[in-house]
C-alpha atoms as a PDB file:
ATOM      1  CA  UNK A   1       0.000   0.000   0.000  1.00  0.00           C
ATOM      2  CA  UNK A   2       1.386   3.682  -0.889  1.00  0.00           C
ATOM      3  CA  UNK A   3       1.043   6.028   1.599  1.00  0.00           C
ATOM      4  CA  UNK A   4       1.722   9.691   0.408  1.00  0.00           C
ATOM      5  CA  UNK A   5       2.299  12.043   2.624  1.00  0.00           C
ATOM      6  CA  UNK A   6       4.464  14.924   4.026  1.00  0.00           C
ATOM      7  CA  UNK A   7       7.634  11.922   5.209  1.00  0.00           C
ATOM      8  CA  UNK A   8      10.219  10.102   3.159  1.00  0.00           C
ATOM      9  CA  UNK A   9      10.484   6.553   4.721  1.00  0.00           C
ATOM     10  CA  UNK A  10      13.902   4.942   3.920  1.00  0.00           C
ATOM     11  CA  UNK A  11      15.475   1.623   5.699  1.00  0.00           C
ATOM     12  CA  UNK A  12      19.651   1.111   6.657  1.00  0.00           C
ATOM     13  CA  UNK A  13      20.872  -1.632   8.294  1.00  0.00           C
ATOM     14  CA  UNK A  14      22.422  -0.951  11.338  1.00  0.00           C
ATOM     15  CA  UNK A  15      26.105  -1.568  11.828  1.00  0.00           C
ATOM     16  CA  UNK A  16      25.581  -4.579  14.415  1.00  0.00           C
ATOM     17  CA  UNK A  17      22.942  -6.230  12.041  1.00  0.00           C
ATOM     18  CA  UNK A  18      20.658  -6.226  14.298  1.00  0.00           C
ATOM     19  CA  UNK A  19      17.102  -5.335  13.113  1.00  0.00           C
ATOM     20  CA  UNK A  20      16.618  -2.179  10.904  1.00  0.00           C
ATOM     21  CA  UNK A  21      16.717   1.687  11.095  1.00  0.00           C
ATOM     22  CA  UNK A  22      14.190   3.790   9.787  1.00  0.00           C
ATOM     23  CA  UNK A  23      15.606   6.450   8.004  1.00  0.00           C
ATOM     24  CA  UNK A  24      12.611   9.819   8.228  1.00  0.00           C
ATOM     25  CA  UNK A  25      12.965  12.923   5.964  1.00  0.00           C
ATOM     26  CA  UNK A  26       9.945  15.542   5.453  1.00  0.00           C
ATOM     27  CA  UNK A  27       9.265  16.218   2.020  1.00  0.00           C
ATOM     28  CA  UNK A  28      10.611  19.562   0.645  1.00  0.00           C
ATOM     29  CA  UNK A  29       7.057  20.825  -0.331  1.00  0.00           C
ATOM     30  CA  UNK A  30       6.153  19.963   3.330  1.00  0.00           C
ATOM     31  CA  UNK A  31       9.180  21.542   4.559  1.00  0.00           C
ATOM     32  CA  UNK A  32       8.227  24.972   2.901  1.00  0.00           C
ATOM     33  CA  UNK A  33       4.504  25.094   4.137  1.00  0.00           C
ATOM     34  CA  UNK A  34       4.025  27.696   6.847  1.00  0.00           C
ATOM     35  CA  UNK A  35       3.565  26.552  10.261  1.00  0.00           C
ATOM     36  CA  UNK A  36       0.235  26.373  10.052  1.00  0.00           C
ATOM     37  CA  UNK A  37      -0.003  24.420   6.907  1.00  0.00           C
ATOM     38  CA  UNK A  38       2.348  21.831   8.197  1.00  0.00           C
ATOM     39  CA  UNK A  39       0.122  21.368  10.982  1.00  0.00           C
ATOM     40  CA  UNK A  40      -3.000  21.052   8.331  1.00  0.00           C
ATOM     41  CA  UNK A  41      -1.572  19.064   6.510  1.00  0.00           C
ATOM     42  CA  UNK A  42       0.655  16.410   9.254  1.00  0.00           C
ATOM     43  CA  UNK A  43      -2.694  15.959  10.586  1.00  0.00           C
ATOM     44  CA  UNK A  44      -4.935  15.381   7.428  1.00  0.00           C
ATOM     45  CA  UNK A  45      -1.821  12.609   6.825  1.00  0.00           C
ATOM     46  CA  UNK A  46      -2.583  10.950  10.730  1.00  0.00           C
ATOM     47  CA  UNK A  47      -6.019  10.770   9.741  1.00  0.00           C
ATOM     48  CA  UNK A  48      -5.573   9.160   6.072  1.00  0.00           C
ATOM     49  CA  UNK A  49      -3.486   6.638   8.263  1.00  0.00           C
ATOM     50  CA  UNK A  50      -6.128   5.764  10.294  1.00  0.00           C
ATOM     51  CA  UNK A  51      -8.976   5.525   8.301  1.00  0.00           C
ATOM     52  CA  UNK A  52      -6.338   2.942   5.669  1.00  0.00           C
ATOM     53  CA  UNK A  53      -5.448   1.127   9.116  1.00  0.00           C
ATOM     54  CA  UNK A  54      -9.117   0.742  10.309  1.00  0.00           C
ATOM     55  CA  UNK A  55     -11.319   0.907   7.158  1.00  0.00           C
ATOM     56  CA  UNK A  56      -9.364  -0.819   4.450  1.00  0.00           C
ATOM     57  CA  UNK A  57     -10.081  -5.060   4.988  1.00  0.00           C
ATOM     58  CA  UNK A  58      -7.719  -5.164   1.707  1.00  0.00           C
ATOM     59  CA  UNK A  59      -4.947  -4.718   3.848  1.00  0.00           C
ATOM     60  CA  UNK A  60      -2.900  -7.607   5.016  1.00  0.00           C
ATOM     61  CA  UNK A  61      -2.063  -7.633   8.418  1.00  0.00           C
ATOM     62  CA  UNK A  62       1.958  -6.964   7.966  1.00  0.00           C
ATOM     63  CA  UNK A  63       0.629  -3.684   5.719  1.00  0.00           C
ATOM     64  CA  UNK A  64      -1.217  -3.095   8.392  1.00  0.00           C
ATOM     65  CA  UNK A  65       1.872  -3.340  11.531  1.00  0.00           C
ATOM     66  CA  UNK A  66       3.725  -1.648   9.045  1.00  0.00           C
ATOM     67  CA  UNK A  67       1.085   1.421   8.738  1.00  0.00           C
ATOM     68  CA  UNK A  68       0.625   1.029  12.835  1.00  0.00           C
ATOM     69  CA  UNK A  69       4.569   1.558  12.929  1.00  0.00           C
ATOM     70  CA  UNK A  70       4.615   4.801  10.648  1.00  0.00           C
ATOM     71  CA  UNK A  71       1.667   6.026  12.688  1.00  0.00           C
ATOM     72  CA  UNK A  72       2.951   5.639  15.750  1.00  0.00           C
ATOM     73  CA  UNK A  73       6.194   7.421  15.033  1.00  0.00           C
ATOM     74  CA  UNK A  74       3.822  10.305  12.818  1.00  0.00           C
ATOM     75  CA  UNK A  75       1.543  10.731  16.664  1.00  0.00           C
ATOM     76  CA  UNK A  76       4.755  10.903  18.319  1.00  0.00           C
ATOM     77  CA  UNK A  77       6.105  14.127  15.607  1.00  0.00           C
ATOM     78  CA  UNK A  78       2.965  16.202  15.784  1.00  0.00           C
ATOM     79  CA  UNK A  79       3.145  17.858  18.918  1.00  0.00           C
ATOM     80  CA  UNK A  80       7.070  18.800  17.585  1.00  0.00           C
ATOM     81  CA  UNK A  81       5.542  19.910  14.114  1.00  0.00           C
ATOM     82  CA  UNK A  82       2.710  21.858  15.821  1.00  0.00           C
ATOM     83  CA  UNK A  83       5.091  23.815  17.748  1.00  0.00           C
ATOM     84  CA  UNK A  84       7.876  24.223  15.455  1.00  0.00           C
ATOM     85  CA  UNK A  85      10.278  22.591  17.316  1.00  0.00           C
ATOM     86  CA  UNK A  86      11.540  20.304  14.596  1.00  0.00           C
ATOM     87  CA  UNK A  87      13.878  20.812  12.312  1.00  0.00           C
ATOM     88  CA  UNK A  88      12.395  19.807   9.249  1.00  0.00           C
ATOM     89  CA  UNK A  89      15.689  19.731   6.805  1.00  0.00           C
ATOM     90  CA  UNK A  90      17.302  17.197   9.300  1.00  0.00           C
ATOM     91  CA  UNK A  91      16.785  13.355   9.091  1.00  0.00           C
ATOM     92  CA  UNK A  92      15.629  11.502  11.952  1.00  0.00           C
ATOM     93  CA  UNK A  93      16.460   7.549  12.488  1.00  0.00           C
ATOM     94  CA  UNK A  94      14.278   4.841  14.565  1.00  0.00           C
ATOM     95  CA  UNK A  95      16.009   1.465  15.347  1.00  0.00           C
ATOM     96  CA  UNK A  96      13.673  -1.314  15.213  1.00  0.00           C
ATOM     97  CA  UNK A  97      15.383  -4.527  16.655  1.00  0.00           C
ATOM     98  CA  UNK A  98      11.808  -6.684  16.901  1.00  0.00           C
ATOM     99  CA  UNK A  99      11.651  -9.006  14.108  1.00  0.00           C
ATOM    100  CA  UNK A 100       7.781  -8.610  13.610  1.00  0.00           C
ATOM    101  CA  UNK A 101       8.257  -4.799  13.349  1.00  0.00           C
ATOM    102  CA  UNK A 102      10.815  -5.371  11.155  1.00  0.00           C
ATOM    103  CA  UNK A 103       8.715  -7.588   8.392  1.00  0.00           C
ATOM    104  CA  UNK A 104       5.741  -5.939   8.688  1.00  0.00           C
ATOM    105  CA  UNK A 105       8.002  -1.836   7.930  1.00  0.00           C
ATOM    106  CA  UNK A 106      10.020  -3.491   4.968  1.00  0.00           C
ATOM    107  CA  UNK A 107       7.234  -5.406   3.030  1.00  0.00           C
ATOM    108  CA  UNK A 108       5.213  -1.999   3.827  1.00  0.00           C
ATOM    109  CA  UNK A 109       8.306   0.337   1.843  1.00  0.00           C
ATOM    110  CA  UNK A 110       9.196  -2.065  -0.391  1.00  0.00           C
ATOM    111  CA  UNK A 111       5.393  -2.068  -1.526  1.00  0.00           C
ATOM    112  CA  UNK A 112       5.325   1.821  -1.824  1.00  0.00           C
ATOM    113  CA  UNK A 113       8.122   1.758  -4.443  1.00  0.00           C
ATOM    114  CA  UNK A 114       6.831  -0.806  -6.947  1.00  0.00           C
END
């Protein structure tokens, strides 16, 4: 399942091989929104997540972790992207080391680029 929105979504491998890193961007169209707009538009992308997590019964349940994943770590950005406090031209990285989360995040990407 694509899932457009305002972050780039990229995965390393770590240097101990254990599990994956997430590699998160913001898009540069996102980046040059107004505060406000960023805000609009972060949350109208929370909000397509949830209604493709809960109202899609296409979606096979490693899609699906993998969407829970991206939304968790989105819920966890929006207070930071409401405020401001984010720098939006930096890149953030999440470690996942359970092998679940793992599976469910890569079939998930590697989905979005085909």
């Amino acid at each position: 399942m694509l899932i457009e929105g305002p972050l780039n979504i990229a995965i390393a491998e770590p240097a101990d091989g254990q599990g994956k890193i997430l590699v998160i961007g913001f898009q540069p169209e996102f980046q040059q929104l107004d505060l406000a707009g960023q805000s609009r538009q972060f949350n109208a992308y929370l909000e397509m997540l949830e209604e493709s997590i809960t109202g899609d019964d296409q979606i096979d349940e490693r899609n699906r972790a993998g969407m829970l994943i991206v939304q968790q770590i989105a819920e966890q950005l929006l207070p930071h992207i409401e405020s401001g406090d984010l720098a939006l031209e930096e890149t953030m990285t999440v470690q996942i080391r359970q092998s679940e989360q793992v599976v469910a995040i890569t079939d998930l990407l590697a989905r979005e680029r085909r």
